[in-house]
PDB file of N, CA and C in Angstrom:
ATOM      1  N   UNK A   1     154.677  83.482  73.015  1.00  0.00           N
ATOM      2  CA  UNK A   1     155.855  84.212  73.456  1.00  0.00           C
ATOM      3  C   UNK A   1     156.442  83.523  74.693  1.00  0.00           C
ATOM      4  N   UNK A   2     157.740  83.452  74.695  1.00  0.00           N
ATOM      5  CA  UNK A   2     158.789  82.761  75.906  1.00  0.00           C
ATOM      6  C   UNK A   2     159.150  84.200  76.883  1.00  0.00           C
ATOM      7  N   UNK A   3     158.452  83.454  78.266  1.00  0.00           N
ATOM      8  CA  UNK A   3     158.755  84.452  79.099  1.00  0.00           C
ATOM      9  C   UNK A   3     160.459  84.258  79.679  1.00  0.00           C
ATOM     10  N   UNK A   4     160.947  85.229  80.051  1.00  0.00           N
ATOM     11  CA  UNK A   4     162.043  84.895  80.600  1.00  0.00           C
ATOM     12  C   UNK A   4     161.819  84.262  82.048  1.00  0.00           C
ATOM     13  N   UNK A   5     163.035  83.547  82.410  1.00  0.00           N
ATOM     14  CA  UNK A   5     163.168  83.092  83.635  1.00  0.00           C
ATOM     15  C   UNK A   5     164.031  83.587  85.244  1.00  0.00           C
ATOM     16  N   UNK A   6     164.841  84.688  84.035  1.00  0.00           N
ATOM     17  CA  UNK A   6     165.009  85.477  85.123  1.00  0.00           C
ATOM     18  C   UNK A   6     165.838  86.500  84.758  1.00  0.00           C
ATOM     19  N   UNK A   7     165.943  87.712  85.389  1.00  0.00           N
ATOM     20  CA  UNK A   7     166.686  88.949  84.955  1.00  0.00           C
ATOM     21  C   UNK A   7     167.717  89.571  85.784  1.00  0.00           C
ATOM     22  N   UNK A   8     168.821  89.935  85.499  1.00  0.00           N
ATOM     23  CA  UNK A   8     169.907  90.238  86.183  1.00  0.00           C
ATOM     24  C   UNK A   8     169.661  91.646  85.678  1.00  0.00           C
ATOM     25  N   UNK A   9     169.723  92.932  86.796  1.00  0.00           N
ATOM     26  CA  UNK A   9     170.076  94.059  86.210  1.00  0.00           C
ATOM     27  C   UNK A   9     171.277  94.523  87.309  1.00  0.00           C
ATOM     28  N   UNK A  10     172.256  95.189  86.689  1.00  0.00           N
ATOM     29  CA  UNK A  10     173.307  96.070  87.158  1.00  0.00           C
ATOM     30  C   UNK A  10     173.040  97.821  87.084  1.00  0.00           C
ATOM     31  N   UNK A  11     172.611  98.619  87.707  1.00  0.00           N
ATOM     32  CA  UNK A  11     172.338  99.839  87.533  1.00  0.00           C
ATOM     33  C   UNK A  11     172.898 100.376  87.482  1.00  0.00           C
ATOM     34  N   UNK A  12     174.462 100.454  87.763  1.00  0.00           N
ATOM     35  CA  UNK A  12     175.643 101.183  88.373  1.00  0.00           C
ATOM     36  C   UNK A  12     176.136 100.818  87.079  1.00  0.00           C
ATOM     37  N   UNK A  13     176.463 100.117  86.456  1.00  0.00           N
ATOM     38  CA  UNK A  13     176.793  99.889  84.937  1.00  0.00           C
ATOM     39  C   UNK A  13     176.463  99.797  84.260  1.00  0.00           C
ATOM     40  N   UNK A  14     175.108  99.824  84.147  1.00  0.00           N
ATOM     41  CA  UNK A  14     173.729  99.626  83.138  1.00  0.00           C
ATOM     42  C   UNK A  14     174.283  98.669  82.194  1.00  0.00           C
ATOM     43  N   UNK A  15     174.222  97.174  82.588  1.00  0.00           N
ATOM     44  CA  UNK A  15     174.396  96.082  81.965  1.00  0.00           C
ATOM     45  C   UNK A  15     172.972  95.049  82.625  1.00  0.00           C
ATOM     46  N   UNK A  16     172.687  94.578  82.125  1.00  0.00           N
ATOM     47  CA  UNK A  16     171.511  93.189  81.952  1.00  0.00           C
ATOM     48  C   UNK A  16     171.660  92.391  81.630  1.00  0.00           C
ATOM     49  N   UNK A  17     171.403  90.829  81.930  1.00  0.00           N
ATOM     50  CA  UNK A  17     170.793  89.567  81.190  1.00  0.00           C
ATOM     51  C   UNK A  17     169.485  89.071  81.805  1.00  0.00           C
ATOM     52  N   UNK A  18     169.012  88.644  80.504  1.00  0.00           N
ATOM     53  CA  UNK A  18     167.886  88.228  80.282  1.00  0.00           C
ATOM     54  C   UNK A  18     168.381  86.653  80.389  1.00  0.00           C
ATOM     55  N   UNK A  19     167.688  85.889  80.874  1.00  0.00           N
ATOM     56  CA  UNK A  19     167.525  84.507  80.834  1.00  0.00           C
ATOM     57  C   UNK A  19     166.568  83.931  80.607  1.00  0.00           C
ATOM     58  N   UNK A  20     166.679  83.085  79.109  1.00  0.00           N
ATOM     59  CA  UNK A  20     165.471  82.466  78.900  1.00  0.00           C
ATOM     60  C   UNK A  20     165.069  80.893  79.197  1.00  0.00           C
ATOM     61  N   UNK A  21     166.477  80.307  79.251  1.00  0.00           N
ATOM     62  CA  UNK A  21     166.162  78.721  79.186  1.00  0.00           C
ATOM     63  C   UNK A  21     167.758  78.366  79.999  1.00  0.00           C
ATOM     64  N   UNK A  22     167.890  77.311  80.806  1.00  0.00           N
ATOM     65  CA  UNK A  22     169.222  77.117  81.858  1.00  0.00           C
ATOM     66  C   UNK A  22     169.589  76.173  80.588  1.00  0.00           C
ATOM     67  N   UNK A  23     169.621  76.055  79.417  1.00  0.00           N
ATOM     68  CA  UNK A  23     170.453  75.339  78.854  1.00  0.00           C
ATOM     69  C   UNK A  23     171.976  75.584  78.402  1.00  0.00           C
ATOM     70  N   UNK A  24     173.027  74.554  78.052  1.00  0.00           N
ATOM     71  CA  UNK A  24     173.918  75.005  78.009  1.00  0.00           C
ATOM     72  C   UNK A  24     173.820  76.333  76.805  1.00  0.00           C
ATOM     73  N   UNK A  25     175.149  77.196  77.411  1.00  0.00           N
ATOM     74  CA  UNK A  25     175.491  77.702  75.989  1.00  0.00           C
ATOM     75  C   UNK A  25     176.296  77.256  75.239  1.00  0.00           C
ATOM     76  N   UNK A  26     176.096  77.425  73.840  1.00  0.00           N
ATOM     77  CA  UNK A  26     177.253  76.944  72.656  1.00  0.00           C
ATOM     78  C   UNK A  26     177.773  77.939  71.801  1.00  0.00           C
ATOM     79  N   UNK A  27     177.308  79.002  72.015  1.00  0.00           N
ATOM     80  CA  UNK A  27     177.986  80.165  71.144  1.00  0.00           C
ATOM     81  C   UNK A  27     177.373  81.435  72.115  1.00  0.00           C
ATOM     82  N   UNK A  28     177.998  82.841  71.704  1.00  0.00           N
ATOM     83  CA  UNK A  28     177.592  84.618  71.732  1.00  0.00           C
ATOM     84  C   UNK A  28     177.905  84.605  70.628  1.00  0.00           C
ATOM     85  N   UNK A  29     176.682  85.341  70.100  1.00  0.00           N
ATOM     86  CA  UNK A  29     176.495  86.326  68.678  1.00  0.00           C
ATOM     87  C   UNK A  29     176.188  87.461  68.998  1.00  0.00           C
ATOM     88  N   UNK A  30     176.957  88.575  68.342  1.00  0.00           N
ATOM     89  CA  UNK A  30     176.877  90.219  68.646  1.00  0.00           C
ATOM     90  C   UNK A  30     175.218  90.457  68.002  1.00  0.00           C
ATOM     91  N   UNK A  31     174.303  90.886  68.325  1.00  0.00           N
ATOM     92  CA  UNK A  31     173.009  90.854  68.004  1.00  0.00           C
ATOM     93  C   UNK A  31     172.713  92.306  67.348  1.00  0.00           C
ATOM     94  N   UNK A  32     173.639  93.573  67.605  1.00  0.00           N
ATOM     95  CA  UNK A  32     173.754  94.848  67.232  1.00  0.00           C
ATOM     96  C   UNK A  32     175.371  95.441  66.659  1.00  0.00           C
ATOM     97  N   UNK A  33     175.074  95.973  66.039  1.00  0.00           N
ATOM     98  CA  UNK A  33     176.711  96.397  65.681  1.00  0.00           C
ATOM     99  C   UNK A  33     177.415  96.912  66.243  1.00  0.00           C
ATOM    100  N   UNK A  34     176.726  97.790  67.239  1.00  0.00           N
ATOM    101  CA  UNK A  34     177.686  98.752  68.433  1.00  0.00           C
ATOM    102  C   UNK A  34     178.070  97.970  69.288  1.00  0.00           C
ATOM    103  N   UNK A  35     178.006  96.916  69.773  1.00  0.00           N
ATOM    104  CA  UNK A  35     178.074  95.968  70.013  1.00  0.00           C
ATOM    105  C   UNK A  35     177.602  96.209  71.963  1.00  0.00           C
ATOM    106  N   UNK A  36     176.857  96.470  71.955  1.00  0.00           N
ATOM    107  CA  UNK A  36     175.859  96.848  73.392  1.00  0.00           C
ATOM    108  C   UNK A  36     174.778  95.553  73.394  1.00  0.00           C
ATOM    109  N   UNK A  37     174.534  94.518  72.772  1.00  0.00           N
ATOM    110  CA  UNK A  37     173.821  93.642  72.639  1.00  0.00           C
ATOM    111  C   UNK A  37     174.433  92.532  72.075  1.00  0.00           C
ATOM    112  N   UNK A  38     173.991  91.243  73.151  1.00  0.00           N
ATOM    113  CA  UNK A  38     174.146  89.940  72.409  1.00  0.00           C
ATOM    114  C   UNK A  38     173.574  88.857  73.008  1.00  0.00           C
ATOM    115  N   UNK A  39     173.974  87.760  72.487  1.00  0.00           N
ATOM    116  CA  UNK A  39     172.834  86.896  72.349  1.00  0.00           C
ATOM    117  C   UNK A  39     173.463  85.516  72.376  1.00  0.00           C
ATOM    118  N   UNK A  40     173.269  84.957  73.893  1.00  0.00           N
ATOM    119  CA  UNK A  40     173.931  83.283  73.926  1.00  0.00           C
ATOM    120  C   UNK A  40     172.858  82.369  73.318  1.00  0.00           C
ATOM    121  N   UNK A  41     173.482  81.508  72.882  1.00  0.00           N
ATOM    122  CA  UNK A  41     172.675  80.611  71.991  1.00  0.00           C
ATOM    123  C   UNK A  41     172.780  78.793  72.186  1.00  0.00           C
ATOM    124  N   UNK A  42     171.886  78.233  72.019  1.00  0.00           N
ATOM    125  CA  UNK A  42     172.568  76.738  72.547  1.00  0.00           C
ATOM    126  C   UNK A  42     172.938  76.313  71.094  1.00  0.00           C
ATOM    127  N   UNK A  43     173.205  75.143  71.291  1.00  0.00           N
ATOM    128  CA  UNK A  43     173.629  73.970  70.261  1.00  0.00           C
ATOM    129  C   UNK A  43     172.577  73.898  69.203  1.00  0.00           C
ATOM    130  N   UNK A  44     171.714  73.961  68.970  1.00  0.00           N
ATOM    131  CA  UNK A  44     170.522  74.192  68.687  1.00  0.00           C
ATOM    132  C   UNK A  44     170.049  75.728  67.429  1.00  0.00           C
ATOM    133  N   UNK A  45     170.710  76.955  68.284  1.00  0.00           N
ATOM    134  CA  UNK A  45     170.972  78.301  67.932  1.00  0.00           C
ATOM    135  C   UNK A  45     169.307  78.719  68.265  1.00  0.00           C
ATOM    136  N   UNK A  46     168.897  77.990  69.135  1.00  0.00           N
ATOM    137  CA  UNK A  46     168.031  78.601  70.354  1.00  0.00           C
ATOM    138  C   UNK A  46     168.403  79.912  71.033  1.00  0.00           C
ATOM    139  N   UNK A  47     167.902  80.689  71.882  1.00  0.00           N
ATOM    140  CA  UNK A  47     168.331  81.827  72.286  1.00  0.00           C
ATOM    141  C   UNK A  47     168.275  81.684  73.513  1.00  0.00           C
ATOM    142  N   UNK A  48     169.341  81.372  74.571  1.00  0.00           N
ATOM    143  CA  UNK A  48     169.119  80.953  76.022  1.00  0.00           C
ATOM    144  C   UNK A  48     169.203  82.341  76.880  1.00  0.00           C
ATOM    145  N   UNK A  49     169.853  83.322  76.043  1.00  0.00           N
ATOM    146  CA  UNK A  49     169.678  84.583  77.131  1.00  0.00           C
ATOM    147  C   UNK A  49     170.146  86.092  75.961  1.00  0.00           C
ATOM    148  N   UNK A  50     170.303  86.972  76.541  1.00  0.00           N
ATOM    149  CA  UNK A  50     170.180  88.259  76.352  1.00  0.00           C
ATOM    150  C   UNK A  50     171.193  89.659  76.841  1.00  0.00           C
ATOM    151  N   UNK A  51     172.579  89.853  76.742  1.00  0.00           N
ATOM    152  CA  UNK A  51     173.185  90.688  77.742  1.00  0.00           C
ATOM    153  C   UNK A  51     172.542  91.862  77.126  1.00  0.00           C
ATOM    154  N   UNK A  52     172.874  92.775  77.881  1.00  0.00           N
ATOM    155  CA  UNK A  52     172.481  94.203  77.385  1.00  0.00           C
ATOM    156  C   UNK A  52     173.644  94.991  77.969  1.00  0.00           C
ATOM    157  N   UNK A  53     173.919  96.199  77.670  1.00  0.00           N
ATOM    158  CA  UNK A  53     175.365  96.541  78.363  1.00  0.00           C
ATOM    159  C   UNK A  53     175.469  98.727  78.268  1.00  0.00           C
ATOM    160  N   UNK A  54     174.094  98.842  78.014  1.00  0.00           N
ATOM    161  CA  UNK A  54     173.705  99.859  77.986  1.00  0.00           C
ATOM    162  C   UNK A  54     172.112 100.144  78.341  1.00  0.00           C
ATOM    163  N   UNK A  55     171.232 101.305  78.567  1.00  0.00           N
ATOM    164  CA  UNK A  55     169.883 101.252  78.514  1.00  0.00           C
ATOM    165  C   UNK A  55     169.474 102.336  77.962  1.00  0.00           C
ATOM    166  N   UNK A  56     170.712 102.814  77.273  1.00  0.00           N
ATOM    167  CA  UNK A  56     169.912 103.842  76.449  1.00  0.00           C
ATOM    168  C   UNK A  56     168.911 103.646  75.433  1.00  0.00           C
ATOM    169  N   UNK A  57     167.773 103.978  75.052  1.00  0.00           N
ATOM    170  CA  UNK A  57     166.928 104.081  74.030  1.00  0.00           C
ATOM    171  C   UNK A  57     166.960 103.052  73.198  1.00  0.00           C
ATOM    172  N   UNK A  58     168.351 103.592  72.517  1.00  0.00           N
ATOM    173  CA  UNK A  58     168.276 102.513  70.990  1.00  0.00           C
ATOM    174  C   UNK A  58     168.788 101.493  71.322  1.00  0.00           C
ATOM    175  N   UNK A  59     169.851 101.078  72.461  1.00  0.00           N
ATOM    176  CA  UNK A  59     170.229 100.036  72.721  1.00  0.00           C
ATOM    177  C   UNK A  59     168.800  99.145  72.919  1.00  0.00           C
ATOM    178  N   UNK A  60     168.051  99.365  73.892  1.00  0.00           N
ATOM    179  CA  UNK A  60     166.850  98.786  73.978  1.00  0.00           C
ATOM    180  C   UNK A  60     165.807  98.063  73.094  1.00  0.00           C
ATOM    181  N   UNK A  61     165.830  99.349  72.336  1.00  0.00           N
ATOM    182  CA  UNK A  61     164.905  99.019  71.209  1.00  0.00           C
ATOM    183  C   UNK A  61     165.538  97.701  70.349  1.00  0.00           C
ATOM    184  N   UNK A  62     166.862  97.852  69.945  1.00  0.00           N
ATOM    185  CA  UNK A  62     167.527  96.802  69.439  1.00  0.00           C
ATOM    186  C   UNK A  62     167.557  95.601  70.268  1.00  0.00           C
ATOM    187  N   UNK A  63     167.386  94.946  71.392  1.00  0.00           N
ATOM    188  CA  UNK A  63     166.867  94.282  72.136  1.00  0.00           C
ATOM    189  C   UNK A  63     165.785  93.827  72.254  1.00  0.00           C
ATOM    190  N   UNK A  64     164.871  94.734  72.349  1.00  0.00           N
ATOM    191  CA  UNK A  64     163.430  94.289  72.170  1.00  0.00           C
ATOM    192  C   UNK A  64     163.012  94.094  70.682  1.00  0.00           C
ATOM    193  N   UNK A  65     163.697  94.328  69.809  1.00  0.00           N
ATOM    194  CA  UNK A  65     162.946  93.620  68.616  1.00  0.00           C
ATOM    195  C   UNK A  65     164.064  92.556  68.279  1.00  0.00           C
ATOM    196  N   UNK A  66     165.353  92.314  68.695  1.00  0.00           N
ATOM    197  CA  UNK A  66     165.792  90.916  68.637  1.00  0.00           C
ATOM    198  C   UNK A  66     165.009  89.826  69.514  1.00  0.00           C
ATOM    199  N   UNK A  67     164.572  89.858  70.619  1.00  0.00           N
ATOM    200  CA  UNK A  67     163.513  89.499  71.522  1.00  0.00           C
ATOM    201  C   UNK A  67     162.331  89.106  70.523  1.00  0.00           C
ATOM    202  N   UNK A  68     161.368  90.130  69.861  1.00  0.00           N
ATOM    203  CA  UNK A  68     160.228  89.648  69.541  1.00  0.00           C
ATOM    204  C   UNK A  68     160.430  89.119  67.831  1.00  0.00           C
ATOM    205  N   UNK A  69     161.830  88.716  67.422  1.00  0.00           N
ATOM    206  CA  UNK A  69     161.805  88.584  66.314  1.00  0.00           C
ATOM    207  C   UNK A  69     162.392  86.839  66.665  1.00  0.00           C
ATOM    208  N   UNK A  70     162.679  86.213  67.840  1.00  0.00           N
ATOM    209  CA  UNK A  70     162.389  85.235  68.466  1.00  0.00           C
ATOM    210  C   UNK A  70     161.522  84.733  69.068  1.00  0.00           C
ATOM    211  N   UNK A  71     159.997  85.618  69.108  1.00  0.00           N
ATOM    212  CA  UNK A  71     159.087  84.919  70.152  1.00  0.00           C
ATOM    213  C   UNK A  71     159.695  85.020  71.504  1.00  0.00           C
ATOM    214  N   UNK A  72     160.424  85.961  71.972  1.00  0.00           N
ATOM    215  CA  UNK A  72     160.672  86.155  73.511  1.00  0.00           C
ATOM    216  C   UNK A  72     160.194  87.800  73.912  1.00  0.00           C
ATOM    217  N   UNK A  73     160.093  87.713  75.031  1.00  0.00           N
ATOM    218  CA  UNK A  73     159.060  88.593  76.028  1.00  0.00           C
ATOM    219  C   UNK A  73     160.181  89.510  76.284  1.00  0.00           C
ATOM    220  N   UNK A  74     160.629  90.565  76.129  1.00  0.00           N
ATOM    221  CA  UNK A  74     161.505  91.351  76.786  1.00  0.00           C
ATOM    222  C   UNK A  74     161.100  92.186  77.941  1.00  0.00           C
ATOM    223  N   UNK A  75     161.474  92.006  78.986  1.00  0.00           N
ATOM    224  CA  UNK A  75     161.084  92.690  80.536  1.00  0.00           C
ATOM    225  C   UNK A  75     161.455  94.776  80.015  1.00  0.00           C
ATOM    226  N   UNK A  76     160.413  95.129  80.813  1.00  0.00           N
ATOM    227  CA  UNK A  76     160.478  96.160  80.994  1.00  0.00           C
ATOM    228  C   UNK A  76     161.251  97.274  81.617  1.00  0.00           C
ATOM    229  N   UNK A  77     162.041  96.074  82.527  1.00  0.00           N
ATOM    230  CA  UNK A  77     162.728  96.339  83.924  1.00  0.00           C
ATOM    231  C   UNK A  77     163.892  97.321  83.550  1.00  0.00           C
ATOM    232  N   UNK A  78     164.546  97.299  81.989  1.00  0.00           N
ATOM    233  CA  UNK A  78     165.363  98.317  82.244  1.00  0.00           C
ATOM    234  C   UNK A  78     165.276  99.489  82.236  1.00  0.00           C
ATOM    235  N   UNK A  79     164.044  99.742  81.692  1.00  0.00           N
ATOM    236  CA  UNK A  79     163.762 101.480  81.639  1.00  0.00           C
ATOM    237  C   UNK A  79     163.730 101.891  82.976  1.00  0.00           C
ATOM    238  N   UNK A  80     163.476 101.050  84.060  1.00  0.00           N
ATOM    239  CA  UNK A  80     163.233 101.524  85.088  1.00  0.00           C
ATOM    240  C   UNK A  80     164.469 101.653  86.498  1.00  0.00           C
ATOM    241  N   UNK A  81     165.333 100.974  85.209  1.00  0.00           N
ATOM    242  CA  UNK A  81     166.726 100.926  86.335  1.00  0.00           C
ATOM    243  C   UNK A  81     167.845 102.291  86.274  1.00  0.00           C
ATOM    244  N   UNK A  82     167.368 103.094  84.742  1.00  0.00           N
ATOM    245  CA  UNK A  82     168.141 103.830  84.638  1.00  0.00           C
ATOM    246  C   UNK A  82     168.261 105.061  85.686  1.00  0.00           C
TER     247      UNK A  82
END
C-alpha cells in the first residue's frame, strides 16, 4: 500500500486532498457520480492525488475504496475534521 505524502484538509468547507506522488498531473477523473470525489492522474493514469469536497459518510467511503482499489492508504484525518 502507497502511503500518502501529504494531506490538505479544509474544515470550514469540508474539502481535502490527498497527495500521493509530486508528479505532474495529466488528467481529473470524477471518481463518484455526485461528483464529491476525484482523482488527478499522471500520464501514466497513475493516481497522484485525491480531492474530496465533502466528509459525509458515503462521500468517504467512496474514497476509501477508490483508494484501496489502487493500493493507496486513505488517511483517517477526515472523520476527524468534521
Amino acid at each position: 500500500m502507497i502511503h500518502p505524502q501529504g494531506v490538505e484538509i479544509d474544515s470550514e468547507s469540508e474539502a481535502g486532498y490527498v497527495c500521493y506522488s509530486k508528479t505532474d498531473i495529466a488528467e481529473t477523473v470524477e471518481v463518484w457520480e455526485e461528483g464529491t470525489v476525484a482523482a488527478d492522474l499522471d500520464s501514466n493514469g497513475n493516481v497522484v492525488g485525491i480531492e474530496v469536497l465533502s466528509f459525509d459518510d458515503e462521500t468517504l467511503s467512496q474514497a476509501r475504496a477508490y483508494a484501496r482499489e489502487h493500493d493507496l492508504v486513505f488517511p483517517e484525518l477526515f472523520e476527524a475534521a468534521r
